[in-house]
PDB file of N, CA and C in Angstrom:
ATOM      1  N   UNK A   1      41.093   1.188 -44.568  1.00  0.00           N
ATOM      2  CA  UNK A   1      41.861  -0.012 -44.337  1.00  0.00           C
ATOM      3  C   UNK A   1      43.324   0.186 -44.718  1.00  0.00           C
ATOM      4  N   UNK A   2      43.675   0.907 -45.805  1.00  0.00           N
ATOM      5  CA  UNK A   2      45.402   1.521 -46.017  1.00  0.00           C
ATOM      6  C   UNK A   2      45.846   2.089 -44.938  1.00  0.00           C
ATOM      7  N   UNK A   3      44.872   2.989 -44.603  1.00  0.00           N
ATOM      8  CA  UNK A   3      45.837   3.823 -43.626  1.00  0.00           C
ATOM      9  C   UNK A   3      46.310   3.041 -42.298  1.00  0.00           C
ATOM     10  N   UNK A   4      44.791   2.164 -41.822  1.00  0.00           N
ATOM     11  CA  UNK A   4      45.118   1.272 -41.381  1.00  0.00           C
ATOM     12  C   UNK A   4      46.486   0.824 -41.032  1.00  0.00           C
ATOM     13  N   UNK A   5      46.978  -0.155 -41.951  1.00  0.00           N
ATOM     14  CA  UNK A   5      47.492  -1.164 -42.600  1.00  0.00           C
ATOM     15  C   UNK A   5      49.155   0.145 -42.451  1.00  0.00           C
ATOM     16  N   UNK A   6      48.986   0.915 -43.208  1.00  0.00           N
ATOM     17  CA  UNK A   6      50.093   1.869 -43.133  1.00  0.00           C
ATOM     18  C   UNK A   6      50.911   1.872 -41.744  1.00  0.00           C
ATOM     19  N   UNK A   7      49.483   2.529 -41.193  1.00  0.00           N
ATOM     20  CA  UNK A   7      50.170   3.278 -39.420  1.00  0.00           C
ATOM     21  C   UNK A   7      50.597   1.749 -38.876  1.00  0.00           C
ATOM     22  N   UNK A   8      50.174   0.660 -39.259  1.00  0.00           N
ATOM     23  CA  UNK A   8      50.329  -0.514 -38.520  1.00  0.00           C
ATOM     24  C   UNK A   8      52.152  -1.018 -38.811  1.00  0.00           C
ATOM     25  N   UNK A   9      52.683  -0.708 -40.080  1.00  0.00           N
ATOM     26  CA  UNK A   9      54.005  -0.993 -40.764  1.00  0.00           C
ATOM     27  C   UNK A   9      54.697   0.192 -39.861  1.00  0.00           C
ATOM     28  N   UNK A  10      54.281   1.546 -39.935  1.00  0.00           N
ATOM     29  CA  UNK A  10      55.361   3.101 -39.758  1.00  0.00           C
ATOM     30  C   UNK A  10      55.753   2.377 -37.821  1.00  0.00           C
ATOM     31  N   UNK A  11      54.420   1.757 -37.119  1.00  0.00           N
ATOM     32  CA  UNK A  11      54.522   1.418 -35.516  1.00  0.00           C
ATOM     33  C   UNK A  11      55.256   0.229 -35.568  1.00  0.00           C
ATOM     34  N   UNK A  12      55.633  -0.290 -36.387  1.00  0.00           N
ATOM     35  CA  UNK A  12      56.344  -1.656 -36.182  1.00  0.00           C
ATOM     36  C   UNK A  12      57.565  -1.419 -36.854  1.00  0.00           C
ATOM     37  N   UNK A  13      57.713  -0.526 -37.908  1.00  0.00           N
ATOM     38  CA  UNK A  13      58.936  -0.098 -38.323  1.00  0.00           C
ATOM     39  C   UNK A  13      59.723   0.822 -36.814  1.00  0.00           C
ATOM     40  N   UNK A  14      59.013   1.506 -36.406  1.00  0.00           N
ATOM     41  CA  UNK A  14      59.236   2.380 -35.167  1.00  0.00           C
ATOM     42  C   UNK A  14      60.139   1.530 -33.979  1.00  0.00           C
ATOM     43  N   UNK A  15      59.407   0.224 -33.666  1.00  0.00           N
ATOM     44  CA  UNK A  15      59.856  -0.636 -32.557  1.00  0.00           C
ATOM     45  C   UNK A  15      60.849  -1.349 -32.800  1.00  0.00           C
ATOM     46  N   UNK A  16      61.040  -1.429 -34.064  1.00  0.00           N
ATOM     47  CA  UNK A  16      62.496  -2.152 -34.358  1.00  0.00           C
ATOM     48  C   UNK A  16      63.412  -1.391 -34.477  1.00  0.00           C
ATOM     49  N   UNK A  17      63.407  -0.417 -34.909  1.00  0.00           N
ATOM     50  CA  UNK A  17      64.117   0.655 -34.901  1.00  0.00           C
ATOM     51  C   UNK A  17      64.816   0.929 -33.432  1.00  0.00           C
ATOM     52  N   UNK A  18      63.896   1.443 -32.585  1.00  0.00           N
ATOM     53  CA  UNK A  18      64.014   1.631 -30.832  1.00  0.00           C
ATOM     54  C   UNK A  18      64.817   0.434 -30.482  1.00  0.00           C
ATOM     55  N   UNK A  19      64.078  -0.499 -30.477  1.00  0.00           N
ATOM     56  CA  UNK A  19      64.835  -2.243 -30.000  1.00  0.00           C
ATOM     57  C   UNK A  19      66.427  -2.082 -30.463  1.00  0.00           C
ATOM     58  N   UNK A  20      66.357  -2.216 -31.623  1.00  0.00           N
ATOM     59  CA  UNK A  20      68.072  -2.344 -32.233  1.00  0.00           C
ATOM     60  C   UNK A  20      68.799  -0.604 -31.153  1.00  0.00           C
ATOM     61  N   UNK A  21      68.380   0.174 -31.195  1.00  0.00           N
ATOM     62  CA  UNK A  21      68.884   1.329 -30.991  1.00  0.00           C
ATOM     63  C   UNK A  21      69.288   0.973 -29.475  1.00  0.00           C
ATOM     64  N   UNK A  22      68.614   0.009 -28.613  1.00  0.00           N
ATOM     65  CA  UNK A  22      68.691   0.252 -26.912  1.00  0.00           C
ATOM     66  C   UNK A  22      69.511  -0.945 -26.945  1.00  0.00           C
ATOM     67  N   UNK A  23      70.100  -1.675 -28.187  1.00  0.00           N
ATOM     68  CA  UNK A  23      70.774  -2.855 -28.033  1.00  0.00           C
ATOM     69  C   UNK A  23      72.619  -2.252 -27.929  1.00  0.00           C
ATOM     70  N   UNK A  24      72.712  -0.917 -27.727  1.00  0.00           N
ATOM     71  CA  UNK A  24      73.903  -0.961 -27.701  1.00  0.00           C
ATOM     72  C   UNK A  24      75.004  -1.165 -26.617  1.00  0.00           C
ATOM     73  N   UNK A  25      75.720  -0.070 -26.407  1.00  0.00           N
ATOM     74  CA  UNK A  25      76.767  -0.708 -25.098  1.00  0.00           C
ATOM     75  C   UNK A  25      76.326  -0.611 -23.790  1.00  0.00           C
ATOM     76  N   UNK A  26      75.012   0.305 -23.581  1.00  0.00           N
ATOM     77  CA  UNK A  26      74.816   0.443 -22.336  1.00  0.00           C
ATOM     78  C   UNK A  26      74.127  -0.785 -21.554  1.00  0.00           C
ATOM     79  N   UNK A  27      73.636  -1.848 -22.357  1.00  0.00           N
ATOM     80  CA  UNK A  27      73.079  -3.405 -21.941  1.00  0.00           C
ATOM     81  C   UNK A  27      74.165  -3.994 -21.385  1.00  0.00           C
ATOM     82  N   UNK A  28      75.161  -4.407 -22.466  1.00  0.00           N
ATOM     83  CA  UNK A  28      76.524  -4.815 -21.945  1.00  0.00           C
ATOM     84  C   UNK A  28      77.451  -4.347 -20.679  1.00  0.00           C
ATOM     85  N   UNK A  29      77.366  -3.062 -20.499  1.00  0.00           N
ATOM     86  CA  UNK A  29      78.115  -1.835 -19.457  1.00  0.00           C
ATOM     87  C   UNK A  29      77.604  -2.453 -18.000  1.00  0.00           C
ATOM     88  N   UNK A  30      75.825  -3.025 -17.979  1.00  0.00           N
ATOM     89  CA  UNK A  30      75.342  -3.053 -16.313  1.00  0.00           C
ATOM     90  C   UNK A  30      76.088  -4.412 -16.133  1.00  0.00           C
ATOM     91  N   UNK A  31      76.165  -3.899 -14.508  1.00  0.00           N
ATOM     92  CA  UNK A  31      76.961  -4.487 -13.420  1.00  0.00           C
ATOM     93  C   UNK A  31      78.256  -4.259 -13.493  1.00  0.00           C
ATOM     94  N   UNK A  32      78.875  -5.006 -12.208  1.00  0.00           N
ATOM     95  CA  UNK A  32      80.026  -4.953 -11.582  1.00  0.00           C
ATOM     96  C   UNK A  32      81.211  -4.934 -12.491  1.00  0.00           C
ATOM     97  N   UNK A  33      82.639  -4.419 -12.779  1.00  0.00           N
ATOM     98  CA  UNK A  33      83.774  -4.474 -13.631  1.00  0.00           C
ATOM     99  C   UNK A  33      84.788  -4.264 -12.338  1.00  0.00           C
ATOM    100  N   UNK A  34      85.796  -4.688 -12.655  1.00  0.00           N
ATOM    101  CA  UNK A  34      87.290  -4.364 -11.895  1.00  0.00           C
ATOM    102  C   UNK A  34      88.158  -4.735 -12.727  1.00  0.00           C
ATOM    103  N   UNK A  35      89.304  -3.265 -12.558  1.00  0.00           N
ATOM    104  CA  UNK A  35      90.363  -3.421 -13.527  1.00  0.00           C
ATOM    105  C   UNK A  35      91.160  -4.171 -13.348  1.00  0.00           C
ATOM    106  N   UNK A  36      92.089  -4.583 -14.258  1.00  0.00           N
ATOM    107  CA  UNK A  36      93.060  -5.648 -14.090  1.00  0.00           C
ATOM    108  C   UNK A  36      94.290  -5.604 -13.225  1.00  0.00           C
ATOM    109  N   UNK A  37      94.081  -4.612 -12.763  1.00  0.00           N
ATOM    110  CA  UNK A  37      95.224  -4.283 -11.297  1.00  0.00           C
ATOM    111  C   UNK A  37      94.461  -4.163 -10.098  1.00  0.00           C
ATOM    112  N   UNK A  38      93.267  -4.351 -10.133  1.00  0.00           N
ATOM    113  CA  UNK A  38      92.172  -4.674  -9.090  1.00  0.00           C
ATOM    114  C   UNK A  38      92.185  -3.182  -8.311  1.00  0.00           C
ATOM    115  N   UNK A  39      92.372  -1.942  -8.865  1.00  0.00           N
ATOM    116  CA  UNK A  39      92.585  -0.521  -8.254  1.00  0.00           C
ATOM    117  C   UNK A  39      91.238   0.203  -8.865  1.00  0.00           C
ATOM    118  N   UNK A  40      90.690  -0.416  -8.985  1.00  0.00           N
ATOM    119  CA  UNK A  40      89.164   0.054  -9.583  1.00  0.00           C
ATOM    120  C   UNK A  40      87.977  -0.626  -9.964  1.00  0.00           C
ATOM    121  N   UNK A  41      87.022  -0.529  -9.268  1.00  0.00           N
ATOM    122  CA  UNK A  41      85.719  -1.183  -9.321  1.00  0.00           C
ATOM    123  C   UNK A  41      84.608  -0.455 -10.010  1.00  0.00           C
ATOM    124  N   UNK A  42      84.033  -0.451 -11.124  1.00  0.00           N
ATOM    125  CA  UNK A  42      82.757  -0.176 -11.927  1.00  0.00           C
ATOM    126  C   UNK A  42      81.763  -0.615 -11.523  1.00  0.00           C
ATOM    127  N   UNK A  43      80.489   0.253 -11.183  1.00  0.00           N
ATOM    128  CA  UNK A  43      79.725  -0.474 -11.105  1.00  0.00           C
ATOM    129  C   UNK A  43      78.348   0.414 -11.956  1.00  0.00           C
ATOM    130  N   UNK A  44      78.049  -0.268 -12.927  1.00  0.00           N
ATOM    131  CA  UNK A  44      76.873   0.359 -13.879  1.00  0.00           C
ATOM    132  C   UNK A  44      75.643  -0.008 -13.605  1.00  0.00           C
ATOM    133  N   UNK A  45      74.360   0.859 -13.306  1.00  0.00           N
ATOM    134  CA  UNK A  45      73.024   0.549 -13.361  1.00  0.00           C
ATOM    135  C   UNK A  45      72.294   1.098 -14.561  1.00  0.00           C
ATOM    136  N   UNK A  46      71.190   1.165 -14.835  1.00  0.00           N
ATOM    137  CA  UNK A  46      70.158   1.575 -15.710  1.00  0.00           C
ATOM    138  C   UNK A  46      71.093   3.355 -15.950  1.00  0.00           C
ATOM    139  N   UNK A  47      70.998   3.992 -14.541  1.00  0.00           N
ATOM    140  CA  UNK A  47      71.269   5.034 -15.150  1.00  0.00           C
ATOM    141  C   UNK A  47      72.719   5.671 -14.140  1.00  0.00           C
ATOM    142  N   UNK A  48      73.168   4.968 -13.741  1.00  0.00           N
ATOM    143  CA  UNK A  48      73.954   5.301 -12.943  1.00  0.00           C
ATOM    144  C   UNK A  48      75.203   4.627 -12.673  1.00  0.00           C
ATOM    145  N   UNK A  49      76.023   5.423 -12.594  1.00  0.00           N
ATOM    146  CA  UNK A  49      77.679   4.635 -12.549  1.00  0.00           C
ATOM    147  C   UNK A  49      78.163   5.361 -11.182  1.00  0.00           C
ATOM    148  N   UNK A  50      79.070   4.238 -10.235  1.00  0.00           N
ATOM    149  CA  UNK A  50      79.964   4.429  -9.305  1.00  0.00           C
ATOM    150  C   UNK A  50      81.393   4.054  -9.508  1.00  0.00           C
ATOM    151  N   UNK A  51      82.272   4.403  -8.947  1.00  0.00           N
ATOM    152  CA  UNK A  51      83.588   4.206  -9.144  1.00  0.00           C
ATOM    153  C   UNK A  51      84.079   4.358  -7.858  1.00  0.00           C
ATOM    154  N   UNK A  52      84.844   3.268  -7.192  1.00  0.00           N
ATOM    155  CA  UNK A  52      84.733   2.496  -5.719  1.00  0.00           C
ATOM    156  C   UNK A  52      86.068   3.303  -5.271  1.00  0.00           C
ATOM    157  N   UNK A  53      86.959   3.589  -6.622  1.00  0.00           N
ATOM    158  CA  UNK A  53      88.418   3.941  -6.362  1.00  0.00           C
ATOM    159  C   UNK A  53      88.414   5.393  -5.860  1.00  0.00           C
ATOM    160  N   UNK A  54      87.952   6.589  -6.138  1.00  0.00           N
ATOM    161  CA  UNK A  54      87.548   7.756  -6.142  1.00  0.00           C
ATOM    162  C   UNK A  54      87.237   8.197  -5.306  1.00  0.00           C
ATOM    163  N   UNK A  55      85.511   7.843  -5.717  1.00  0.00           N
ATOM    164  CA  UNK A  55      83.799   8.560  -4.908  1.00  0.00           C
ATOM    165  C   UNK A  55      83.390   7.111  -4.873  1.00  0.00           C
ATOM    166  N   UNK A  56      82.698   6.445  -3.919  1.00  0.00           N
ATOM    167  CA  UNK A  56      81.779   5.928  -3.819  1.00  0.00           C
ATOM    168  C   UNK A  56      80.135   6.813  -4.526  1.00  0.00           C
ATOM    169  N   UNK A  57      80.312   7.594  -4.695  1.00  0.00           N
ATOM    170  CA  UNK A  57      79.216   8.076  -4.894  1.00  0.00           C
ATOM    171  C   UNK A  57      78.296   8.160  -6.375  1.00  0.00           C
ATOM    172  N   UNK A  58      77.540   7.464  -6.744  1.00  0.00           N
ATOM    173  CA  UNK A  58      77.123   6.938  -7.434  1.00  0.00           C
ATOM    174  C   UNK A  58      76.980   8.726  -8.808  1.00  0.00           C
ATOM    175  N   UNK A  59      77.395   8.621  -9.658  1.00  0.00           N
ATOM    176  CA  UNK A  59      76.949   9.650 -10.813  1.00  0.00           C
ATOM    177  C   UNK A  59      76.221   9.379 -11.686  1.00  0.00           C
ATOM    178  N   UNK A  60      75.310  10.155 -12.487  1.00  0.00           N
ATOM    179  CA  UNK A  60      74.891   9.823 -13.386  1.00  0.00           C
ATOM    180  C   UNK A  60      75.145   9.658 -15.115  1.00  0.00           C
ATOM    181  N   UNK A  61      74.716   8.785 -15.827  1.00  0.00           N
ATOM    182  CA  UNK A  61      75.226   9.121 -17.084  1.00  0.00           C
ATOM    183  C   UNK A  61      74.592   8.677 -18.076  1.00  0.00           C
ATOM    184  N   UNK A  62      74.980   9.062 -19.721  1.00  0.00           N
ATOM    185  CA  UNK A  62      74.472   8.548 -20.670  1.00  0.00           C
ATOM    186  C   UNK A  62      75.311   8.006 -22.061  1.00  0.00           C
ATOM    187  N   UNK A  63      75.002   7.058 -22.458  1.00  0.00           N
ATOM    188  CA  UNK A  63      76.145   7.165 -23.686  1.00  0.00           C
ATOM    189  C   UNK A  63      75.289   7.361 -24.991  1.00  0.00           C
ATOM    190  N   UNK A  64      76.373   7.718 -25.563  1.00  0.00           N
ATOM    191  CA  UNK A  64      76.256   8.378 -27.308  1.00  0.00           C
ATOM    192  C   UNK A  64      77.144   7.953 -27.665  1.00  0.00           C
ATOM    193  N   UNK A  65      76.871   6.902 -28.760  1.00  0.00           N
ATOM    194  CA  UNK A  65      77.765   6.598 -29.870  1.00  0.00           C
ATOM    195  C   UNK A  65      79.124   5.845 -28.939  1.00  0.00           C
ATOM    196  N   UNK A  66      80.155   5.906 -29.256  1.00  0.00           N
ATOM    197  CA  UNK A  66      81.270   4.879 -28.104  1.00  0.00           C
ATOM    198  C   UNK A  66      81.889   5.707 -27.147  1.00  0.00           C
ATOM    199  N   UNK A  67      80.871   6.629 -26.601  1.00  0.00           N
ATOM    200  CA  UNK A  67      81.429   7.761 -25.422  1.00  0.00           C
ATOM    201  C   UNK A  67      80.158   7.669 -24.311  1.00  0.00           C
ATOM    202  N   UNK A  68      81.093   7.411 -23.065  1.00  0.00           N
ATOM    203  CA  UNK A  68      80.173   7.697 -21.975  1.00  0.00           C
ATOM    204  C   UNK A  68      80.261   9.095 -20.877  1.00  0.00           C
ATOM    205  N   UNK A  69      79.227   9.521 -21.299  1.00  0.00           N
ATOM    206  CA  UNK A  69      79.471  11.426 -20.394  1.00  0.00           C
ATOM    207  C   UNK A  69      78.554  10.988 -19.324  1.00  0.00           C
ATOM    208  N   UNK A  70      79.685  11.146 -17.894  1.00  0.00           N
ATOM    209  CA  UNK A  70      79.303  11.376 -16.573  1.00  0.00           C
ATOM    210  C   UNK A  70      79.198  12.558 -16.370  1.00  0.00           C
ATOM    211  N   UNK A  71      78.277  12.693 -15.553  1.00  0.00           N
ATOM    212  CA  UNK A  71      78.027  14.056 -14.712  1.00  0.00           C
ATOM    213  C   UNK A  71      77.438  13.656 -13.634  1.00  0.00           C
ATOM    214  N   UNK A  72      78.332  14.760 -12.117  1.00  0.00           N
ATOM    215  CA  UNK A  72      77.650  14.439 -10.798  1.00  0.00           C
ATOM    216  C   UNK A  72      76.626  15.373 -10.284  1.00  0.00           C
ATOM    217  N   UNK A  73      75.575  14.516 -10.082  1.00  0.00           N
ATOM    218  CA  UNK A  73      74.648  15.534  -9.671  1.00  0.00           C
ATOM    219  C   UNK A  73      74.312  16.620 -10.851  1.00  0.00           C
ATOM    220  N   UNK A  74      74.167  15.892 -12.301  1.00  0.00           N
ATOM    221  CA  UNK A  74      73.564  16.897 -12.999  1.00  0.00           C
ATOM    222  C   UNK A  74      74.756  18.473 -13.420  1.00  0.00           C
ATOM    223  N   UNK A  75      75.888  18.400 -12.912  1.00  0.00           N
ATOM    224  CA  UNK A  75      76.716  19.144 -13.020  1.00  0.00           C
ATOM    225  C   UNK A  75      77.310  18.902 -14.484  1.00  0.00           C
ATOM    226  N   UNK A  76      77.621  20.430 -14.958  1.00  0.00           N
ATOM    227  CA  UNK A  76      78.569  19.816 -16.027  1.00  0.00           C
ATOM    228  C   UNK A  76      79.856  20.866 -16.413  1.00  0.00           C
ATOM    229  N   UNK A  77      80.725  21.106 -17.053  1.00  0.00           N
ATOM    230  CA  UNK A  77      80.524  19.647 -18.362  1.00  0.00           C
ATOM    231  C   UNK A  77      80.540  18.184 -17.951  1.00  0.00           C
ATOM    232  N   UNK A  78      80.300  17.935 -18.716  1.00  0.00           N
ATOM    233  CA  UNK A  78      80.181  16.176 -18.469  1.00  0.00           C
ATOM    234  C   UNK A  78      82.042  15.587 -18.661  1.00  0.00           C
ATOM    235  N   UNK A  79      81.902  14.626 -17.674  1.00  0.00           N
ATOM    236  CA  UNK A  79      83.305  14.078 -18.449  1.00  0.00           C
ATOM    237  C   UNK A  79      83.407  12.846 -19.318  1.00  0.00           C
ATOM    238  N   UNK A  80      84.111  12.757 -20.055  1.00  0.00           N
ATOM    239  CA  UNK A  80      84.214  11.890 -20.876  1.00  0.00           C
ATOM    240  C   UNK A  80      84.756  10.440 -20.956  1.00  0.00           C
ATOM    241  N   UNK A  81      84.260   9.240 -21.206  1.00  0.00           N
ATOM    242  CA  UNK A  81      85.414   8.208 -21.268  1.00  0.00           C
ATOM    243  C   UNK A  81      85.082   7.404 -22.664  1.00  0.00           C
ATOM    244  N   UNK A  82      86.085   7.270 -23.473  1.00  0.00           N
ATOM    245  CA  UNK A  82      85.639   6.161 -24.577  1.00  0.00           C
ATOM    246  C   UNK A  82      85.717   4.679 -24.411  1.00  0.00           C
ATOM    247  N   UNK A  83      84.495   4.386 -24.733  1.00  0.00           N
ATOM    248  CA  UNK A  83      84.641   2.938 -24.720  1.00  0.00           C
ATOM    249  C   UNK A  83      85.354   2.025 -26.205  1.00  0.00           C
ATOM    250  N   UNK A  84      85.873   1.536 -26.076  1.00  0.00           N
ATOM    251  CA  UNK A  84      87.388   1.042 -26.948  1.00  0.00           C
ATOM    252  C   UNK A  84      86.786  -0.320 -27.093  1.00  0.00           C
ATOM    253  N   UNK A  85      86.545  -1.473 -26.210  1.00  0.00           N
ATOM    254  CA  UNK A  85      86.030  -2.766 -26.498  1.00  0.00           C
ATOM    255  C   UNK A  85      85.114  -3.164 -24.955  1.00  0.00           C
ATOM    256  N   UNK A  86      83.772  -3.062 -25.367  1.00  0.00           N
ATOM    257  CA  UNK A  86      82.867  -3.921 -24.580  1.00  0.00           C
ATOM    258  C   UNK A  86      81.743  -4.927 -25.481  1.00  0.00           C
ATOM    259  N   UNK A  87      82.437  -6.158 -24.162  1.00  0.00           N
ATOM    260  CA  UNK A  87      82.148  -7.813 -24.510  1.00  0.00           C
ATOM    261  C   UNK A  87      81.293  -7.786 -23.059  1.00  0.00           C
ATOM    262  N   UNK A  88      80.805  -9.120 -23.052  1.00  0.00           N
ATOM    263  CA  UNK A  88      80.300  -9.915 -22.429  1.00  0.00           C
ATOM    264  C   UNK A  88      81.374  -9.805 -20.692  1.00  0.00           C
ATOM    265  N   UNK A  89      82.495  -9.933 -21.475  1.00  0.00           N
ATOM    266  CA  UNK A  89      83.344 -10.009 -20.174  1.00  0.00           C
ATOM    267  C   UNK A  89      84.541  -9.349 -20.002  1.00  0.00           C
ATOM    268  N   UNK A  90      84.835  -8.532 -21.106  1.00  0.00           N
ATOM    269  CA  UNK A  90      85.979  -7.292 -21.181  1.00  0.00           C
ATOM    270  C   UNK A  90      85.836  -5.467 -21.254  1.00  0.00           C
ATOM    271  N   UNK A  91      86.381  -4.605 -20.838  1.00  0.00           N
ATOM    272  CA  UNK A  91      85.375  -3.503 -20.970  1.00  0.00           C
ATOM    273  C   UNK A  91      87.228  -2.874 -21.435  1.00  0.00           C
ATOM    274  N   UNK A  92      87.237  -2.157 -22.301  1.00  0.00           N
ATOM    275  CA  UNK A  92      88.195  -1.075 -22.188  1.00  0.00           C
ATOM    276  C   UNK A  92      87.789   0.323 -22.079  1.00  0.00           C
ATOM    277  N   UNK A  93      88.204   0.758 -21.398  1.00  0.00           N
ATOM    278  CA  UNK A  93      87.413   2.492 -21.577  1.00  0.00           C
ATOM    279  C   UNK A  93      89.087   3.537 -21.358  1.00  0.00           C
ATOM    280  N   UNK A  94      88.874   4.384 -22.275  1.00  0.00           N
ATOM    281  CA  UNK A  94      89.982   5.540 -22.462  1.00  0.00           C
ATOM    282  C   UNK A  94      89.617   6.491 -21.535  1.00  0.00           C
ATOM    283  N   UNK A  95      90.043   6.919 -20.017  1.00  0.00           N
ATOM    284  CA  UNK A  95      89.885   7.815 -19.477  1.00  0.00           C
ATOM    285  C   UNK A  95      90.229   9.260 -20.096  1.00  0.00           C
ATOM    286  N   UNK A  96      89.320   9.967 -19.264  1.00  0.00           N
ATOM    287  CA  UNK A  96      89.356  11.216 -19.960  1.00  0.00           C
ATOM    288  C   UNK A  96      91.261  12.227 -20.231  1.00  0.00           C
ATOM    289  N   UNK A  97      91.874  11.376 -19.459  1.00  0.00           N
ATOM    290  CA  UNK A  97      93.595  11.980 -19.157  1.00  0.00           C
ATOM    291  C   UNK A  97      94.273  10.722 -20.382  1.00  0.00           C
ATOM    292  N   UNK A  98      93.213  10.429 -20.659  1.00  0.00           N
ATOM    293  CA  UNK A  98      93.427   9.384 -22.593  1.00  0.00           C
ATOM    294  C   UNK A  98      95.052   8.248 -21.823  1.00  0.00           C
ATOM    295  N   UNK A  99      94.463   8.017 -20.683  1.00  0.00           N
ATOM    296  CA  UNK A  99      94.874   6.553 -20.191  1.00  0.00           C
ATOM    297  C   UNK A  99      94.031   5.440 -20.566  1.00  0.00           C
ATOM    298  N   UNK A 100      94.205   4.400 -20.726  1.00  0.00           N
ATOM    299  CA  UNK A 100      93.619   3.279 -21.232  1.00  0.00           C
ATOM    300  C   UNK A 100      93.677   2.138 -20.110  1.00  0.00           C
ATOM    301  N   UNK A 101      92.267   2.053 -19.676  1.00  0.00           N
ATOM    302  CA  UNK A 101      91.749   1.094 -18.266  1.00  0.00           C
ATOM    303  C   UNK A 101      91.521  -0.314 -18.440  1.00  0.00           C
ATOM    304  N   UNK A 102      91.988  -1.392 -18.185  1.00  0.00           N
ATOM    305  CA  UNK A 102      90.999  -2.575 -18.588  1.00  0.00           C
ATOM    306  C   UNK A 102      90.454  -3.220 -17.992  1.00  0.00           C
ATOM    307  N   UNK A 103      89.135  -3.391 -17.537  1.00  0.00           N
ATOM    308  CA  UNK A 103      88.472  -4.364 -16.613  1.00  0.00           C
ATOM    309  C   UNK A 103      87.598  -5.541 -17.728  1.00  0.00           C
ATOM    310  N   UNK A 104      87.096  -5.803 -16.477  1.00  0.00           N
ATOM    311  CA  UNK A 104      86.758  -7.429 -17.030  1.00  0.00           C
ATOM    312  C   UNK A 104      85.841  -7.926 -15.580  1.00  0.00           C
ATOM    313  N   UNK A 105      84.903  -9.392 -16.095  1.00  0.00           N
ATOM    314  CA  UNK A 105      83.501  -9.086 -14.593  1.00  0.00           C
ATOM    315  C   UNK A 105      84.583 -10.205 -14.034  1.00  0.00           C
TER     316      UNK A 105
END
């Protein structure tokens, strides 16, 4: 009945853990963004980002910590952009040429 009782705390310690961990910027990041000079359109899914100004062509990516590394088609290195402030309805991200973008939905 301990061990029980144990594995039952370590699996529920586990899921909160995960939960808080998937609560970060990449929830906030999905859907549509355009910058404030309207010369660039974001568009974020589960695992995939397009950029309307460029490529239409959808890349893939992941974030770590307040950095998002694209890569197309699995190619790398990855490139880099920091995310600086994402809200509900503001996104700043530091392009990798450490220009500073601002969109908003």
């Amino acid at each position: 009945m301990k061990t029980y009782a144990l594995v039952m705390v370590h699996i529920a310690s586990a899921a909160i853990l995960v939960t808080a961990a998937c609560k970060g910027p990449v929830g906030k990041l999905k859907g549509e963004w355009r910058s404030k000079n309207s010369e660039t359109i974001l568009k974020f899914t589960n695992k995939q980002i397009t950029m309307d100004n460029d490529s239409p062509i959808p890349e893939d990516y992941f974030v770590k910590g307040d950095t998002i590394y694209t890569s197309f088609e699995g190619n790398q290195p990855y490139t880099k952009f920091v995310v600086k402030q994402v809200d509900d309805h503001n996104l700043k991200l530091l392009y990798p040429d450490s220009a500073l973008v601002e969109f908003s939905r």
